[in-house]
Protein backbone atom coordinates (compact mmCIF):
# COMPACT_ATOMS: atom_id res chain seq x y z
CA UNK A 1 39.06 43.01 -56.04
CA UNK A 2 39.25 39.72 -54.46
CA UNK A 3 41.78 36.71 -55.58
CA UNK A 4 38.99 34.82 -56.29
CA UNK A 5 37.89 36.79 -59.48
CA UNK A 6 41.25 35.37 -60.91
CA UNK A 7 39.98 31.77 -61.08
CA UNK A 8 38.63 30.33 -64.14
CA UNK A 9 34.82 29.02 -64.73
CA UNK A 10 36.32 25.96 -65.81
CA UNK A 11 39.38 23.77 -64.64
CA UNK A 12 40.84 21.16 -66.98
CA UNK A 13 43.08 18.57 -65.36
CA UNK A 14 43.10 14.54 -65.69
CA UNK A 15 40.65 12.03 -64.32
CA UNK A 16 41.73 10.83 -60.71
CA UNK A 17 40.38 7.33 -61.29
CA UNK A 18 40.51 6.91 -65.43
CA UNK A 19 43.54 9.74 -65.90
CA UNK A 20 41.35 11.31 -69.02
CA UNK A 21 41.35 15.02 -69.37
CA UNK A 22 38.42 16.31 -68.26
CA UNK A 23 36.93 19.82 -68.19
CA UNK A 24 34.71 21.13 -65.22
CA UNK A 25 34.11 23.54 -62.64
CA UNK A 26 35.44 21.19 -59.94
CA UNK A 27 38.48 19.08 -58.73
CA UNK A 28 37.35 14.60 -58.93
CA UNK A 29 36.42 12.06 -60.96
CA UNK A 30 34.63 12.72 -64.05
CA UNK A 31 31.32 12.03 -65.33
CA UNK A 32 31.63 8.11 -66.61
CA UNK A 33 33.72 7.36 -63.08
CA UNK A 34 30.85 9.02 -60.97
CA UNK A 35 28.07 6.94 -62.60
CA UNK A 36 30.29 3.88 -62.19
CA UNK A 37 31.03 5.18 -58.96
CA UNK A 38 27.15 5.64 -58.29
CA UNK A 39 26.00 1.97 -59.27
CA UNK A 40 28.94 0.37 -57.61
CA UNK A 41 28.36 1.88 -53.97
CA UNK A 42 24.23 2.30 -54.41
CA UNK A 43 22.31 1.94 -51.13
CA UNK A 44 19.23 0.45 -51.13
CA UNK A 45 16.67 1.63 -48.62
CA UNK A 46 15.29 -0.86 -45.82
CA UNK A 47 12.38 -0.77 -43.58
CA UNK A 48 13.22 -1.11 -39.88
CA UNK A 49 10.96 -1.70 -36.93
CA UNK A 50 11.69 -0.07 -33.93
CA UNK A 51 11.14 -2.39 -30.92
CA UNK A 52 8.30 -1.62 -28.20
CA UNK A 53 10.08 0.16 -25.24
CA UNK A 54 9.79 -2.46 -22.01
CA UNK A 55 11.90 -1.43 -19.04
CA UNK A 56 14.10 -3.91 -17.43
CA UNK A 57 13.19 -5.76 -14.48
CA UNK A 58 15.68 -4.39 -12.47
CA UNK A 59 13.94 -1.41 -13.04
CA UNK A 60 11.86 -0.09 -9.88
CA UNK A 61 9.00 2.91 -9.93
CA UNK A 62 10.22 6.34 -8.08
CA UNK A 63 8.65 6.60 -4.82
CA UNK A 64 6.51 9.55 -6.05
CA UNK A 65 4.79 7.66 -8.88
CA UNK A 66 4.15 4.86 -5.89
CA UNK A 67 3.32 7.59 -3.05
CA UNK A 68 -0.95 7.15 -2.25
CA UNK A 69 -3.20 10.33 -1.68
């Protein structure tokens, strides 16, 4: 068998951020940290308009667009 059928369901070790003992199936911060965590860095969502493409002046046609039939 595998090493990993040795670990435990559960891991119990202290808070990074508060230092209480919490129990849970992975390593960080625990649940009152994370929703603190959550409203501190919340994103809010913004609309934004992409600008209408307009080429440079500089900007010349190739000679095939320009070529006459």
């Amino acid at each position: 068998m595998g090493a990993t059928d040795d670990l435990p369901d559960v891991l119990r070790f202290d808070c990074p951020r508060c230092r209480r003992e919490v129990e849970t199936a992975y390593y960080g911060p625990c649940e009152t940290c994370l929703g603190e965590l959550r409203l501190r860095y919340q994103a809010e969502r913004t609309e934004v308009a992409a600008a209408a493409y307009e080429p440079k002046m500089n900007v010349t046609p190739n000679a095939v667009a320009l070529k006459d039939d």
